[in-house]
PDB file of N, CA and C in Angstrom:
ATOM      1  N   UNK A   1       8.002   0.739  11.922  1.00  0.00           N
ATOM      2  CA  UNK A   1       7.259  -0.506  11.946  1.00  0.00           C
ATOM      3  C   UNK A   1       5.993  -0.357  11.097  1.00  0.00           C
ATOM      4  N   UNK A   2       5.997  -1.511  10.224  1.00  0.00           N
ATOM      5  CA  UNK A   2       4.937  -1.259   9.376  1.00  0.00           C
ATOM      6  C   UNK A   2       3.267  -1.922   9.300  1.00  0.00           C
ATOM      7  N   UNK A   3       2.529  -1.946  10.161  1.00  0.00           N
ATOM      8  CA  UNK A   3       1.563  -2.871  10.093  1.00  0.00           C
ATOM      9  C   UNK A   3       0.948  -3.876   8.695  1.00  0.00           C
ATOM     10  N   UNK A   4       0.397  -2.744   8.042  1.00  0.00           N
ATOM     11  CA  UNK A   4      -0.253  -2.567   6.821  1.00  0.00           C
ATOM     12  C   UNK A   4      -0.375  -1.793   5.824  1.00  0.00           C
ATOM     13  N   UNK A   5      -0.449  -2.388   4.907  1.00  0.00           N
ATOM     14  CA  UNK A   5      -0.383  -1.806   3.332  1.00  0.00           C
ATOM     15  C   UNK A   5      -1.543  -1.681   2.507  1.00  0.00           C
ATOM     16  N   UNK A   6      -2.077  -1.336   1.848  1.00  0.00           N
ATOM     17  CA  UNK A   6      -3.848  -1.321   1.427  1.00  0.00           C
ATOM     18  C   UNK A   6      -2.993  -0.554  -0.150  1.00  0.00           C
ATOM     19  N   UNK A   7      -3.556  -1.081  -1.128  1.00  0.00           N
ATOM     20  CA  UNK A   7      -3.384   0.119  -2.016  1.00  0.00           C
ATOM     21  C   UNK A   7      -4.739  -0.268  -3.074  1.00  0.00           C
ATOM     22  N   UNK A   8      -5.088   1.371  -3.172  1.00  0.00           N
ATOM     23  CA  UNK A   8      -6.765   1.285  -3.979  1.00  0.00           C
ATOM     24  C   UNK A   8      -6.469   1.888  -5.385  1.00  0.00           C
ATOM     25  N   UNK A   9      -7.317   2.080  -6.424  1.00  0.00           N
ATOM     26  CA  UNK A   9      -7.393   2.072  -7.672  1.00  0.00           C
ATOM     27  C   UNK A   9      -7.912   3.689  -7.555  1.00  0.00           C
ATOM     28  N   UNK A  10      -7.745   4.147  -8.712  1.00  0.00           N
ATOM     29  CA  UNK A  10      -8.259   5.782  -9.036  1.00  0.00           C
ATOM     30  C   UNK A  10      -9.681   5.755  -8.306  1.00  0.00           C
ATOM     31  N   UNK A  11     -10.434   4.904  -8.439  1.00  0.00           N
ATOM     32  CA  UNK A  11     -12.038   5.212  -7.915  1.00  0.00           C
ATOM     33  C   UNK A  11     -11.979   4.467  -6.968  1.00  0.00           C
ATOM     34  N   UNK A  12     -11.048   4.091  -6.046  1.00  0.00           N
ATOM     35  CA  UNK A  12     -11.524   3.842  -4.762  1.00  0.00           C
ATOM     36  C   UNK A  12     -11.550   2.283  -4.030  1.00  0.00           C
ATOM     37  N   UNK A  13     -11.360   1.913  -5.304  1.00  0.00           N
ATOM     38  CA  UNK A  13     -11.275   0.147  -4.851  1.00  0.00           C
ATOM     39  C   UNK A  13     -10.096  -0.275  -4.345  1.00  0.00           C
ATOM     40  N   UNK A  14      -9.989  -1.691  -3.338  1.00  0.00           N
ATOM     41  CA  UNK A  14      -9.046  -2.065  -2.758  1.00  0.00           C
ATOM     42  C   UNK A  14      -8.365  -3.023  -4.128  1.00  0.00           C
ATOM     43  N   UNK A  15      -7.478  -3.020  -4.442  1.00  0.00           N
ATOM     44  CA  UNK A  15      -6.641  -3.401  -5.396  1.00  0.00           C
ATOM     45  C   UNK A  15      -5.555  -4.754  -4.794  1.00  0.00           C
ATOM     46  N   UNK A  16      -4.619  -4.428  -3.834  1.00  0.00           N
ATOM     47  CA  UNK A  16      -3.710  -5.104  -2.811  1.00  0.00           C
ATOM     48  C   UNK A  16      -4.133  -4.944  -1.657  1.00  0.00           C
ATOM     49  N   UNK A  17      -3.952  -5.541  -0.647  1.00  0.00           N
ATOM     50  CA  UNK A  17      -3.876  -5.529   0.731  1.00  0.00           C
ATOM     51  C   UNK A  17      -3.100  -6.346   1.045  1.00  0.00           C
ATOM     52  N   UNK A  18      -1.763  -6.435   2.189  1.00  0.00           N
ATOM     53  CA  UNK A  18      -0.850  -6.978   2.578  1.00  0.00           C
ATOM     54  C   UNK A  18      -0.659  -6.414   4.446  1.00  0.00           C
ATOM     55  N   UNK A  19      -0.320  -7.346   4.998  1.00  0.00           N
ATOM     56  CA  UNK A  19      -0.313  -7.409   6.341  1.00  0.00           C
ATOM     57  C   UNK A  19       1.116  -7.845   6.799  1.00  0.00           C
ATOM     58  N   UNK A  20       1.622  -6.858   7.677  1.00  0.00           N
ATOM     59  CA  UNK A  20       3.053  -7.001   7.900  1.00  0.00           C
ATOM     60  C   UNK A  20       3.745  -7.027   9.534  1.00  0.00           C
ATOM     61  N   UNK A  21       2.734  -6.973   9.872  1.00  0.00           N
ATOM     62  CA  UNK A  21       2.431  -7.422  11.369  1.00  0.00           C
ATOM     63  C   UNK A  21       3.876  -6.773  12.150  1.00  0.00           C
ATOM     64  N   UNK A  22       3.976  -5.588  12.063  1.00  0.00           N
ATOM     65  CA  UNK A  22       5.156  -4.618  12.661  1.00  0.00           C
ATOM     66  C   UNK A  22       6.469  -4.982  12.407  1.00  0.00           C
ATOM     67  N   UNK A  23       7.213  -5.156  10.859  1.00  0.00           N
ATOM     68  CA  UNK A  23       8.276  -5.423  10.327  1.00  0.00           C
ATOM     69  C   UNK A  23       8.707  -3.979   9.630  1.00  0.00           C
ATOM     70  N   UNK A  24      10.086  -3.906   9.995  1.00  0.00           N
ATOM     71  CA  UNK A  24      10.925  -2.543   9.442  1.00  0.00           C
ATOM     72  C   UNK A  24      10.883  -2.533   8.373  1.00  0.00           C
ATOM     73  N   UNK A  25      11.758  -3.643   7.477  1.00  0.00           N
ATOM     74  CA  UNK A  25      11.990  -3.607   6.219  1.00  0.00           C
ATOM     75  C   UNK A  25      10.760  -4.461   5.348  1.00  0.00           C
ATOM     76  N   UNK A  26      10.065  -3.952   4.264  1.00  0.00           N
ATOM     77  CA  UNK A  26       9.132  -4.787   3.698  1.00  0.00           C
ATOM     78  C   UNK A  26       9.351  -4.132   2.309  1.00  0.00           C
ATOM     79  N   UNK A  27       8.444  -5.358   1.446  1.00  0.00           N
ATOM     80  CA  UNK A  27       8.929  -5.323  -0.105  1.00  0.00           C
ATOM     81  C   UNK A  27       7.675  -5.081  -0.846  1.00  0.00           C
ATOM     82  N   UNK A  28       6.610  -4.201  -1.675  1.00  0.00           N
ATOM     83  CA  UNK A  28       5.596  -4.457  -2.257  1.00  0.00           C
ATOM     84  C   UNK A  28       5.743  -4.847  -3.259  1.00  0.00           C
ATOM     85  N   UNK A  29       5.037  -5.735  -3.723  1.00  0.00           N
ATOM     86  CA  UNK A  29       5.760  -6.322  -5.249  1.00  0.00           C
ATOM     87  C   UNK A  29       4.371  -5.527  -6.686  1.00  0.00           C
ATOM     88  N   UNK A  30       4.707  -4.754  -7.057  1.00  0.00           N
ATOM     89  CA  UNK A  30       3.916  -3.844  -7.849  1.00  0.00           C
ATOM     90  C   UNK A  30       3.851  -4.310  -9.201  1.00  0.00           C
ATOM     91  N   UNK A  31       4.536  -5.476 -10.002  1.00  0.00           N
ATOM     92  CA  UNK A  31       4.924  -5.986 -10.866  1.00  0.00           C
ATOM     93  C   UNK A  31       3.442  -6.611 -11.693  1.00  0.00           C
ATOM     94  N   UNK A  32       2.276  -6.983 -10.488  1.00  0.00           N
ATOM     95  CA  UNK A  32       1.133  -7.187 -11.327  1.00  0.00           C
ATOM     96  C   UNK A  32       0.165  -6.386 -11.377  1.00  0.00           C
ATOM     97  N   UNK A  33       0.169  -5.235 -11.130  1.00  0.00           N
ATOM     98  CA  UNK A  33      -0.723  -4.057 -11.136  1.00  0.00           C
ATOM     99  C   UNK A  33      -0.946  -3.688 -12.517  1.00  0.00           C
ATOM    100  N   UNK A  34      -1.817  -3.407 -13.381  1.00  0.00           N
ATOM    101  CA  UNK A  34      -1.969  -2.745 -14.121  1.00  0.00           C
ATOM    102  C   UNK A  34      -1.298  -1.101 -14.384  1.00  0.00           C
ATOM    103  N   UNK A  35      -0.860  -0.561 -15.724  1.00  0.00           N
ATOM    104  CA  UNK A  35      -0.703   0.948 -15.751  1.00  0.00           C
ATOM    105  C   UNK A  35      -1.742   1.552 -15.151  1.00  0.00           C
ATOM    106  N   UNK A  36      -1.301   2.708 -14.497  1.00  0.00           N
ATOM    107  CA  UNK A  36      -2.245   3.315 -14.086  1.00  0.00           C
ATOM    108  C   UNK A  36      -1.786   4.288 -12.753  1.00  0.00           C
ATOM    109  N   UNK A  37      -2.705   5.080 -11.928  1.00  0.00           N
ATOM    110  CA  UNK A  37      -2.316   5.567 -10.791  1.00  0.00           C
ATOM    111  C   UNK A  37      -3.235   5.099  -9.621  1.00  0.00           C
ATOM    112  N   UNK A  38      -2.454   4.800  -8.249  1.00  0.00           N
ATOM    113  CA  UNK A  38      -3.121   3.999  -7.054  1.00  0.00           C
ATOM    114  C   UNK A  38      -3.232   4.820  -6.181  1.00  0.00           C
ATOM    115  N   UNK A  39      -3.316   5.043  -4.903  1.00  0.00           N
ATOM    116  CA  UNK A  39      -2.643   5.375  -3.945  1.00  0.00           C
ATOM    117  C   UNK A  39      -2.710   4.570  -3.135  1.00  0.00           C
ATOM    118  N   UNK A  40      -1.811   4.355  -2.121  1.00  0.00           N
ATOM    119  CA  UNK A  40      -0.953   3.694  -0.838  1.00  0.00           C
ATOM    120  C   UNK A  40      -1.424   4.153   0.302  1.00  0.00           C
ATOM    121  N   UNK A  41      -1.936   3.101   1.254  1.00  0.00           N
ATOM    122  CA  UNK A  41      -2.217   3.899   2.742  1.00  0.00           C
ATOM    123  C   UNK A  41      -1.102   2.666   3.598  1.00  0.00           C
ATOM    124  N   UNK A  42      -0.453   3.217   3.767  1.00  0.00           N
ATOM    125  CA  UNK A  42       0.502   2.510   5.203  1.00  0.00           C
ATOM    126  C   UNK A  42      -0.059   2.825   6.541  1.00  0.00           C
ATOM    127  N   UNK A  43      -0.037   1.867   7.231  1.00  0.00           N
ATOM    128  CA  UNK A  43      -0.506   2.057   8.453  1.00  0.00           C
ATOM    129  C   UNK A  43       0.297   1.305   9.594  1.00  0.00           C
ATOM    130  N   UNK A  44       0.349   1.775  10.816  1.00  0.00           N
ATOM    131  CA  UNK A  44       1.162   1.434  11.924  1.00  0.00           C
ATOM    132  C   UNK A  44       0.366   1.575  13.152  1.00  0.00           C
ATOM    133  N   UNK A  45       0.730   1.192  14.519  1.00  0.00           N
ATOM    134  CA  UNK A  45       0.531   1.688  15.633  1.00  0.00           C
ATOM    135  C   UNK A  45       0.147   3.768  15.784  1.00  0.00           C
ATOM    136  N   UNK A  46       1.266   3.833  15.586  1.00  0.00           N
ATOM    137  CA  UNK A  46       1.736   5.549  16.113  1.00  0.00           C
ATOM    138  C   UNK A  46       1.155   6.310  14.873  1.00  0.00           C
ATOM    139  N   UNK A  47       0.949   5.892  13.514  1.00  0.00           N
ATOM    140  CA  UNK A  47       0.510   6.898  12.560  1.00  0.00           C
ATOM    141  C   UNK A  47      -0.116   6.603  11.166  1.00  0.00           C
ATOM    142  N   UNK A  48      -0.715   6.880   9.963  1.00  0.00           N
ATOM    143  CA  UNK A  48      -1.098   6.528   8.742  1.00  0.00           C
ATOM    144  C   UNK A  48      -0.048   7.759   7.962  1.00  0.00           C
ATOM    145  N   UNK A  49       0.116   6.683   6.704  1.00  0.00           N
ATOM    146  CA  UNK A  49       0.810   7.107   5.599  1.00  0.00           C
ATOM    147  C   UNK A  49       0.037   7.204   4.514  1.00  0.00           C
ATOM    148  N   UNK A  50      -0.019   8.408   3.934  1.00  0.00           N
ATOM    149  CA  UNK A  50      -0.546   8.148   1.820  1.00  0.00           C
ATOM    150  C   UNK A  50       0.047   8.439   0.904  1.00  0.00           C
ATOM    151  N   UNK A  51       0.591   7.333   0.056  1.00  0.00           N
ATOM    152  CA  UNK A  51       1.155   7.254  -0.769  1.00  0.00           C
ATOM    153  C   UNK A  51       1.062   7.390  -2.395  1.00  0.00           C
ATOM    154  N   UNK A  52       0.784   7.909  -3.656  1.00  0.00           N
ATOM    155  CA  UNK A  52       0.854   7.689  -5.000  1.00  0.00           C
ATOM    156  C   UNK A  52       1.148   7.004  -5.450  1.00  0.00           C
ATOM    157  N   UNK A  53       1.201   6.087  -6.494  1.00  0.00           N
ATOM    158  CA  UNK A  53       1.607   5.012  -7.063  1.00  0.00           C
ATOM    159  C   UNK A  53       1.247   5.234  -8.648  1.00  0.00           C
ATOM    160  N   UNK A  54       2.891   5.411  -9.278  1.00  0.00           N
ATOM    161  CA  UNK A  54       1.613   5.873 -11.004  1.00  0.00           C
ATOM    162  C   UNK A  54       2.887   5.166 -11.896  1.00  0.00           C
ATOM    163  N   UNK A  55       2.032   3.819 -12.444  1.00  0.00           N
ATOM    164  CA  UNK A  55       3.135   3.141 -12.643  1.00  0.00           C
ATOM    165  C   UNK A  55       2.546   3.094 -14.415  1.00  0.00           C
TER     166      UNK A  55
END
């Protein structure tokens, strides 16, 4: 279950934020991001995720 999605820029800025209010399957759509590398924090009830993003 996925609460939330946050993804920030090399220095730290919030870039996306998306709210998923405890859904299994979810879609980020990365298509307007600039090149570059992000990272991903997923978040839930039970735990946090960090993710890379180097598109």
């Amino acid at each position: 279950m996925i609460d939330n999605v946050t993804i920030y820029s090399i220095t730290g800025q919030v870039v996306k934020a998306f709210t998923f209010n405890n859904k299994n399957d979810v879609r980020i759509p990365l298509d307007k991001l600039s090149t570059g590398i992000y990272f991903m924090h997923i978040h839930n009830a039970k735990a946090n995720a960090h993710k890379f993003i180097v598109k």
